[in-house]
PDB file of N, CA and C in Angstrom:
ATOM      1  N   UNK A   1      -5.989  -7.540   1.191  1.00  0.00           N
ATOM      2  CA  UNK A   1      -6.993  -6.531   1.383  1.00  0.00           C
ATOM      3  C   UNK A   1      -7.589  -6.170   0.021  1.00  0.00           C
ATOM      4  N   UNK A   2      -8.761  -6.083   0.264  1.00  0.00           N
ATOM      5  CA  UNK A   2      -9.328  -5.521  -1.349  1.00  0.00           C
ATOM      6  C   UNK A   2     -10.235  -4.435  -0.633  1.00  0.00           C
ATOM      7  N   UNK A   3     -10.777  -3.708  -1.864  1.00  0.00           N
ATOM      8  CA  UNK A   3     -11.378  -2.035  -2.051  1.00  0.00           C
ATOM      9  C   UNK A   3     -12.069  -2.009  -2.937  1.00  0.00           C
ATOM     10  N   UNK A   4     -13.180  -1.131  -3.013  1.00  0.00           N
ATOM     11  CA  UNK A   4     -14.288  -0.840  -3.878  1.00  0.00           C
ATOM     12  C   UNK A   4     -13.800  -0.007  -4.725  1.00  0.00           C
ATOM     13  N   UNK A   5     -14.453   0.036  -6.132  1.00  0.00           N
ATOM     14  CA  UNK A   5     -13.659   0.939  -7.139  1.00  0.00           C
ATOM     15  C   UNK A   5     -15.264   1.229  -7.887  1.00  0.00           C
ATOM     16  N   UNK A   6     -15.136   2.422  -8.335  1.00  0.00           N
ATOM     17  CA  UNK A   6     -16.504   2.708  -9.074  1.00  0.00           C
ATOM     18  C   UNK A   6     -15.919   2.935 -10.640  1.00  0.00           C
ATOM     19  N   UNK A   7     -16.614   1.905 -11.844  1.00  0.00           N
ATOM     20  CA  UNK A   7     -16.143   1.822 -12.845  1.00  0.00           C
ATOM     21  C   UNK A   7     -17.091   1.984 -13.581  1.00  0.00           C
ATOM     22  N   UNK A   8     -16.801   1.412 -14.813  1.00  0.00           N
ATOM     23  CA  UNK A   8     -17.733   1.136 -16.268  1.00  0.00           C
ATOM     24  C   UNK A   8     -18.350  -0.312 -16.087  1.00  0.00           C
ATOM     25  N   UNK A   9     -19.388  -0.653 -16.214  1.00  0.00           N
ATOM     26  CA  UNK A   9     -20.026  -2.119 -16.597  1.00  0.00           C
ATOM     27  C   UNK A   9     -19.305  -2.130 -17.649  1.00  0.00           C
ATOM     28  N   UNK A  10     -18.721  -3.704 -17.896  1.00  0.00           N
ATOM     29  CA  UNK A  10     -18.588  -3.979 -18.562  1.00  0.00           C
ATOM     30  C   UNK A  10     -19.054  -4.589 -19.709  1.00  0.00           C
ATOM     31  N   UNK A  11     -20.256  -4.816 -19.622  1.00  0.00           N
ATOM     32  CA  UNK A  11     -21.977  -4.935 -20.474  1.00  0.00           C
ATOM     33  C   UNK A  11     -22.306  -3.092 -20.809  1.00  0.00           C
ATOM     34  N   UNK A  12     -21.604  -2.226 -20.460  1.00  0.00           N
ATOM     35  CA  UNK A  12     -21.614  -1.031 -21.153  1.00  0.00           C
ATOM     36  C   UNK A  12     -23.106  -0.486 -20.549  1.00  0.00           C
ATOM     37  N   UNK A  13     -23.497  -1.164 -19.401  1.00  0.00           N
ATOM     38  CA  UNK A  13     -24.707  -0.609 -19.004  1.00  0.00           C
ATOM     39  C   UNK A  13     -24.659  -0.052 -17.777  1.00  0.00           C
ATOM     40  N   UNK A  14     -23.055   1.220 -17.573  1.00  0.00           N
ATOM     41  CA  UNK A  14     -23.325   2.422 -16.426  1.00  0.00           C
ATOM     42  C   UNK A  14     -22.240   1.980 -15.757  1.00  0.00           C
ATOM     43  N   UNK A  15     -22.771   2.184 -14.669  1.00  0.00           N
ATOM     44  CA  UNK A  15     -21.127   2.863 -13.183  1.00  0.00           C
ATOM     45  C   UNK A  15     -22.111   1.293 -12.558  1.00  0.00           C
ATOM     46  N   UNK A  16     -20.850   0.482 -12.089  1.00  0.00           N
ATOM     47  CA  UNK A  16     -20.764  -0.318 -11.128  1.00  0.00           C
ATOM     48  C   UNK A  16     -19.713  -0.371 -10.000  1.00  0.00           C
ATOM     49  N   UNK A  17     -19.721  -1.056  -8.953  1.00  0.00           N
ATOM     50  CA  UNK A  17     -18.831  -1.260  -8.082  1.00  0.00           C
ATOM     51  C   UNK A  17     -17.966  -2.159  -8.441  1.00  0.00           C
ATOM     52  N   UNK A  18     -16.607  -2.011  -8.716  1.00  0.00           N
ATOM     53  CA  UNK A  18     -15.825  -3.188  -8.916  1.00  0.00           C
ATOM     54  C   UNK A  18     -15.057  -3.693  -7.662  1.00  0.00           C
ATOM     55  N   UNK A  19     -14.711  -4.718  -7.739  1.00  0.00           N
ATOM     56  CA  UNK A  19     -13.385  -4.969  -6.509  1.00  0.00           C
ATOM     57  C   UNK A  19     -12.202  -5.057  -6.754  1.00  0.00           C
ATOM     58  N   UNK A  20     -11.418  -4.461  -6.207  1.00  0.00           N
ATOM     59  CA  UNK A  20     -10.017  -4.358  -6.642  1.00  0.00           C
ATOM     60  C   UNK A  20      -8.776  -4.535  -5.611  1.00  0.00           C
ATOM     61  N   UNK A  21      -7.945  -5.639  -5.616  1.00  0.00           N
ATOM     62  CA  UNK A  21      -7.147  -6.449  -4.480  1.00  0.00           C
ATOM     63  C   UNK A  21      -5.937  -5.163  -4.484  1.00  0.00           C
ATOM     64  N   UNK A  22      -5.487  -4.960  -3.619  1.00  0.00           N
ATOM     65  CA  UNK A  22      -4.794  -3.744  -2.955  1.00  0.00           C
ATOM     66  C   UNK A  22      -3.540  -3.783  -4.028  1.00  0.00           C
ATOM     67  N   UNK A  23      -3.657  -2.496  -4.374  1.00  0.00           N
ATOM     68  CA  UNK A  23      -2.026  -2.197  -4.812  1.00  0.00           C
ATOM     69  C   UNK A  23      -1.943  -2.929  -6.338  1.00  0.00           C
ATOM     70  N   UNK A  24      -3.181  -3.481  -6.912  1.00  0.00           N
ATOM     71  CA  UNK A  24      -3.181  -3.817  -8.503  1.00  0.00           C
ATOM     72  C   UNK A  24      -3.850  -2.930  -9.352  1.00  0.00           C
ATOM     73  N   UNK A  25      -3.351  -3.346 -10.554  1.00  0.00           N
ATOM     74  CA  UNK A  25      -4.135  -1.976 -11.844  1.00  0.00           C
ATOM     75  C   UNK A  25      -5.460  -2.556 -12.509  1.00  0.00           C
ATOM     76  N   UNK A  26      -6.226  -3.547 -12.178  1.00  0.00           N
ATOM     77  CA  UNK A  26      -6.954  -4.454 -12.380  1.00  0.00           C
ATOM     78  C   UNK A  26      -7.895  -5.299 -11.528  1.00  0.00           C
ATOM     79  N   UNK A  27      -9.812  -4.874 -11.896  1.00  0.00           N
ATOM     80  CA  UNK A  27     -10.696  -5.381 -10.962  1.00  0.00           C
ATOM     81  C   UNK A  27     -10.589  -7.419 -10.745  1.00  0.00           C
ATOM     82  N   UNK A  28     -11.213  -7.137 -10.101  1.00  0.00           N
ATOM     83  CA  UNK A  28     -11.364  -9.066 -10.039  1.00  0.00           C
ATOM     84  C   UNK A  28     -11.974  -9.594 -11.270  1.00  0.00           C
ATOM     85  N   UNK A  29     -12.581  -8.681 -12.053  1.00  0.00           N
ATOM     86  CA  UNK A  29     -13.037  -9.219 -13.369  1.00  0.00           C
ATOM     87  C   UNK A  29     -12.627  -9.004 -14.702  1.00  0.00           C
ATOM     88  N   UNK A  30     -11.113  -8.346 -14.160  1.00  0.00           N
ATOM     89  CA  UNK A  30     -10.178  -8.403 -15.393  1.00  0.00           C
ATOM     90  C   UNK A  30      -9.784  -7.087 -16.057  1.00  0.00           C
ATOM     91  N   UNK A  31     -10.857  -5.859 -15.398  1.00  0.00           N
ATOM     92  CA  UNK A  31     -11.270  -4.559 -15.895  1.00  0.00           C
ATOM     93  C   UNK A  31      -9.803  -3.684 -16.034  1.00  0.00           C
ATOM     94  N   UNK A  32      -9.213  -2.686 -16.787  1.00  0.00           N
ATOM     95  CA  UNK A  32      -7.742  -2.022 -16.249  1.00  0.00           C
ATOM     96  C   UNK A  32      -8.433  -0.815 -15.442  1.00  0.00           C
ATOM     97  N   UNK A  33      -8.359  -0.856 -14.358  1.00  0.00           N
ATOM     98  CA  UNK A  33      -8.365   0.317 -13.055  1.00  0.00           C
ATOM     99  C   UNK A  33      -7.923   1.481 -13.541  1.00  0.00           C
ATOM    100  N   UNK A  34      -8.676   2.578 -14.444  1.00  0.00           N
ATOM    101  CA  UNK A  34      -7.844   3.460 -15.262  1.00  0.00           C
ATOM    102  C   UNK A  34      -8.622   5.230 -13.777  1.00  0.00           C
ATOM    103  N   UNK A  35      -7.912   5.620 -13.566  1.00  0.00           N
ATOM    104  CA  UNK A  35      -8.160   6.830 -12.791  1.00  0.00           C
ATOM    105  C   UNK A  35      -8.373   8.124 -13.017  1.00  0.00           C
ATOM    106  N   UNK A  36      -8.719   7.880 -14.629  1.00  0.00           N
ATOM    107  CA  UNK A  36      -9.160   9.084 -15.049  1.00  0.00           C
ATOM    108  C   UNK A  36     -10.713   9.389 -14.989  1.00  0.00           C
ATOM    109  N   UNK A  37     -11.484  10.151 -15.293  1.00  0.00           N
ATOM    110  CA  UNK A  37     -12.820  10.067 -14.651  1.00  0.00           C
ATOM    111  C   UNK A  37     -13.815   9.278 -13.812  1.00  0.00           C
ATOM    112  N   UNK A  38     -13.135   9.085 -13.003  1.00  0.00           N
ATOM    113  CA  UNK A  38     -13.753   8.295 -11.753  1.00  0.00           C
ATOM    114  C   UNK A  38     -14.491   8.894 -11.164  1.00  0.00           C
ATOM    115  N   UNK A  39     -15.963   8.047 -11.285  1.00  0.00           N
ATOM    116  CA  UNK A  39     -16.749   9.101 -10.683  1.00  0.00           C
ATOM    117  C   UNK A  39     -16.970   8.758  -8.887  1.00  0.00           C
ATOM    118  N   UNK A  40     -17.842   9.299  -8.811  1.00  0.00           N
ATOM    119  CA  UNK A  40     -18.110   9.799  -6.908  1.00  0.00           C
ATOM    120  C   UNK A  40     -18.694   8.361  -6.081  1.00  0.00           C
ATOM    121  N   UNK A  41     -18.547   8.353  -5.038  1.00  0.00           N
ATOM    122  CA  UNK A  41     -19.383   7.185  -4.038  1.00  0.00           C
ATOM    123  C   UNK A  41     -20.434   6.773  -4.841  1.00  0.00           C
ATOM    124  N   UNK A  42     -21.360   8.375  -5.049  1.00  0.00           N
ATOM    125  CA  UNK A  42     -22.486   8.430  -4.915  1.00  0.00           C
ATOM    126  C   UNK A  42     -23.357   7.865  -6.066  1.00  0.00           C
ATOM    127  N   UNK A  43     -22.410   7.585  -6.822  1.00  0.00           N
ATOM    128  CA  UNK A  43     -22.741   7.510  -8.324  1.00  0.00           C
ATOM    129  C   UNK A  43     -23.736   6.114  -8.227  1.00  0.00           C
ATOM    130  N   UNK A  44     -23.595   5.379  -8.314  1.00  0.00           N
ATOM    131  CA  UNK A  44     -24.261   3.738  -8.091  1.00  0.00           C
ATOM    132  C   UNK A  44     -24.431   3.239  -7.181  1.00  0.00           C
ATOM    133  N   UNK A  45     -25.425   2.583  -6.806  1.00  0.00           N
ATOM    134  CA  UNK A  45     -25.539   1.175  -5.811  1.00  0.00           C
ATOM    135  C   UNK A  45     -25.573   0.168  -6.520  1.00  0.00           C
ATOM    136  N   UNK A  46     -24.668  -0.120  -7.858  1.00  0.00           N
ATOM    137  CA  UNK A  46     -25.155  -1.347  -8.544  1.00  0.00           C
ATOM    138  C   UNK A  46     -23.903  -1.737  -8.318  1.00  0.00           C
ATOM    139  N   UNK A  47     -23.591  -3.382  -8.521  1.00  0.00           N
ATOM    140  CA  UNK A  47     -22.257  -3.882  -7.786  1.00  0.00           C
ATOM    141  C   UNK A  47     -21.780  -4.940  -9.429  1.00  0.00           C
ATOM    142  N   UNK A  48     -20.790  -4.797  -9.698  1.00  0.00           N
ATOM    143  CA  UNK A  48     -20.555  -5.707 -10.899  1.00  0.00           C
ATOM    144  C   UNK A  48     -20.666  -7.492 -10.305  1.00  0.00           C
ATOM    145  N   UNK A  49     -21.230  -7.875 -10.878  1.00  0.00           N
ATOM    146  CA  UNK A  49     -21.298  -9.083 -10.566  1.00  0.00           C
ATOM    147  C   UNK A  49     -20.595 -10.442 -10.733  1.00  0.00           C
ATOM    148  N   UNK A  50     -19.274 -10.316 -11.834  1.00  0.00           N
ATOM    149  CA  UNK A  50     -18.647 -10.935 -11.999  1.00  0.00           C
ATOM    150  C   UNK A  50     -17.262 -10.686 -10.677  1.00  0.00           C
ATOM    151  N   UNK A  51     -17.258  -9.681 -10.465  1.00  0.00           N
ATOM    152  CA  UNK A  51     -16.508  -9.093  -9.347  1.00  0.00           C
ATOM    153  C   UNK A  51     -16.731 -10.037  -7.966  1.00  0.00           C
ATOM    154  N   UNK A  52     -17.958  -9.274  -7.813  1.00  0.00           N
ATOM    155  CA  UNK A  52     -18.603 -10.149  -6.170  1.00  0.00           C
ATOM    156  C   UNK A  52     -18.653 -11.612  -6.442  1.00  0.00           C
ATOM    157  N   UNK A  53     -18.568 -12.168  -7.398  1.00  0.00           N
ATOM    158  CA  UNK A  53     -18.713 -13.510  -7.146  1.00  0.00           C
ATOM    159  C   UNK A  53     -16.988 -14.239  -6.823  1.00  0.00           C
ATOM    160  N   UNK A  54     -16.398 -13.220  -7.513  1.00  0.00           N
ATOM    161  CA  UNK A  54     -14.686 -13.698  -7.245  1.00  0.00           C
ATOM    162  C   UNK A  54     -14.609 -13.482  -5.879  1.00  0.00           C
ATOM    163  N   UNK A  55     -14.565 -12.099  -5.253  1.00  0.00           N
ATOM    164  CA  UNK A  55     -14.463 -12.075  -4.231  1.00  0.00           C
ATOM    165  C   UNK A  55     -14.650 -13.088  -2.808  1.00  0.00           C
ATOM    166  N   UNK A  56     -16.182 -13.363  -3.364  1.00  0.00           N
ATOM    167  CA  UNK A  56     -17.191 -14.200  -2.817  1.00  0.00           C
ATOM    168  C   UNK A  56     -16.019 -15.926  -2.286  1.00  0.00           C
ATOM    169  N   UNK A  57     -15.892 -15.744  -3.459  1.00  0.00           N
ATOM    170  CA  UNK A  57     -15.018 -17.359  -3.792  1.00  0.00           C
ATOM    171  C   UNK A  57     -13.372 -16.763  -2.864  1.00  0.00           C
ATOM    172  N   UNK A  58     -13.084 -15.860  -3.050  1.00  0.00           N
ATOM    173  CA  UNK A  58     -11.908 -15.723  -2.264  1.00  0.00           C
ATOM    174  C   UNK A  58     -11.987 -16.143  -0.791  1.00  0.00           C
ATOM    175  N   UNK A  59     -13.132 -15.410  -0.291  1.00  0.00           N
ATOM    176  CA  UNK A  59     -13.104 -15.665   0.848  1.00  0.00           C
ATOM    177  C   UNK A  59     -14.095 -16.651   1.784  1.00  0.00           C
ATOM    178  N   UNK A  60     -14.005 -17.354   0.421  1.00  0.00           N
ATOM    179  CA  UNK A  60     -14.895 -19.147   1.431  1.00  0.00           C
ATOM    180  C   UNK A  60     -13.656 -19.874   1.111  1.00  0.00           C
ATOM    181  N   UNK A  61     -12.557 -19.745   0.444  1.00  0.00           N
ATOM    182  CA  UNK A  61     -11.020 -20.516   0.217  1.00  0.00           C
ATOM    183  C   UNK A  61     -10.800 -20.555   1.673  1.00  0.00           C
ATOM    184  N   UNK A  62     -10.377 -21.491   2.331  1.00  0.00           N
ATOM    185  CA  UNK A  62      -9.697 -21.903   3.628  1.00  0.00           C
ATOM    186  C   UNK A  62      -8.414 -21.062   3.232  1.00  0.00           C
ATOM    187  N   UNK A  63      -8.229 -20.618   4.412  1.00  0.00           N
ATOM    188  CA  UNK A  63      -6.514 -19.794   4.392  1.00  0.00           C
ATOM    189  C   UNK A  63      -5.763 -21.506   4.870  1.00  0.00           C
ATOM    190  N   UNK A  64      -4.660 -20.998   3.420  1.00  0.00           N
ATOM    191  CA  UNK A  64      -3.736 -21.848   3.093  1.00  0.00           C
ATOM    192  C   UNK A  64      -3.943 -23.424   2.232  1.00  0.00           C
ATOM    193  N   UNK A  65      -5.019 -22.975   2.112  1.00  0.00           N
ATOM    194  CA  UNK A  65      -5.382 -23.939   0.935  1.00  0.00           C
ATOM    195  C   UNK A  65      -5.170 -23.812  -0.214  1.00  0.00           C
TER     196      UNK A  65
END
């Protein structure tokens, strides 16, 4: 299972959406999941893009491949 996390770009350009696989301290793009000023839903519609593309790739993997 993975979850949306609202972080720092890591290009230092604002609040993105990261993805983050259940129960780790760390986005799909390597980021440390730190829970101190985390901001709101509302904050961004911008999505990190190194993120969605992992994701992306996770789930065109055939289960059990």
């Amino acid at each position: 299972m993975h979850e949306m996390w609202v972080g720092a770009d890591a290009a230092g350009g604002g609040l993105v959406w990261h993805v983050v696989a259940a129960d780790t301290a760390t986005t799909l793009c390597g980021q440390s999941r730190q829970h101190d000023g985390v901001a709101g839903h509302d904050s961004t519609d911008r999505h990190c893009l190194e993120c969605m593309s992992a994701l992306q790739n996770i789930l065109q993997t055939p289960t059990g491949a």
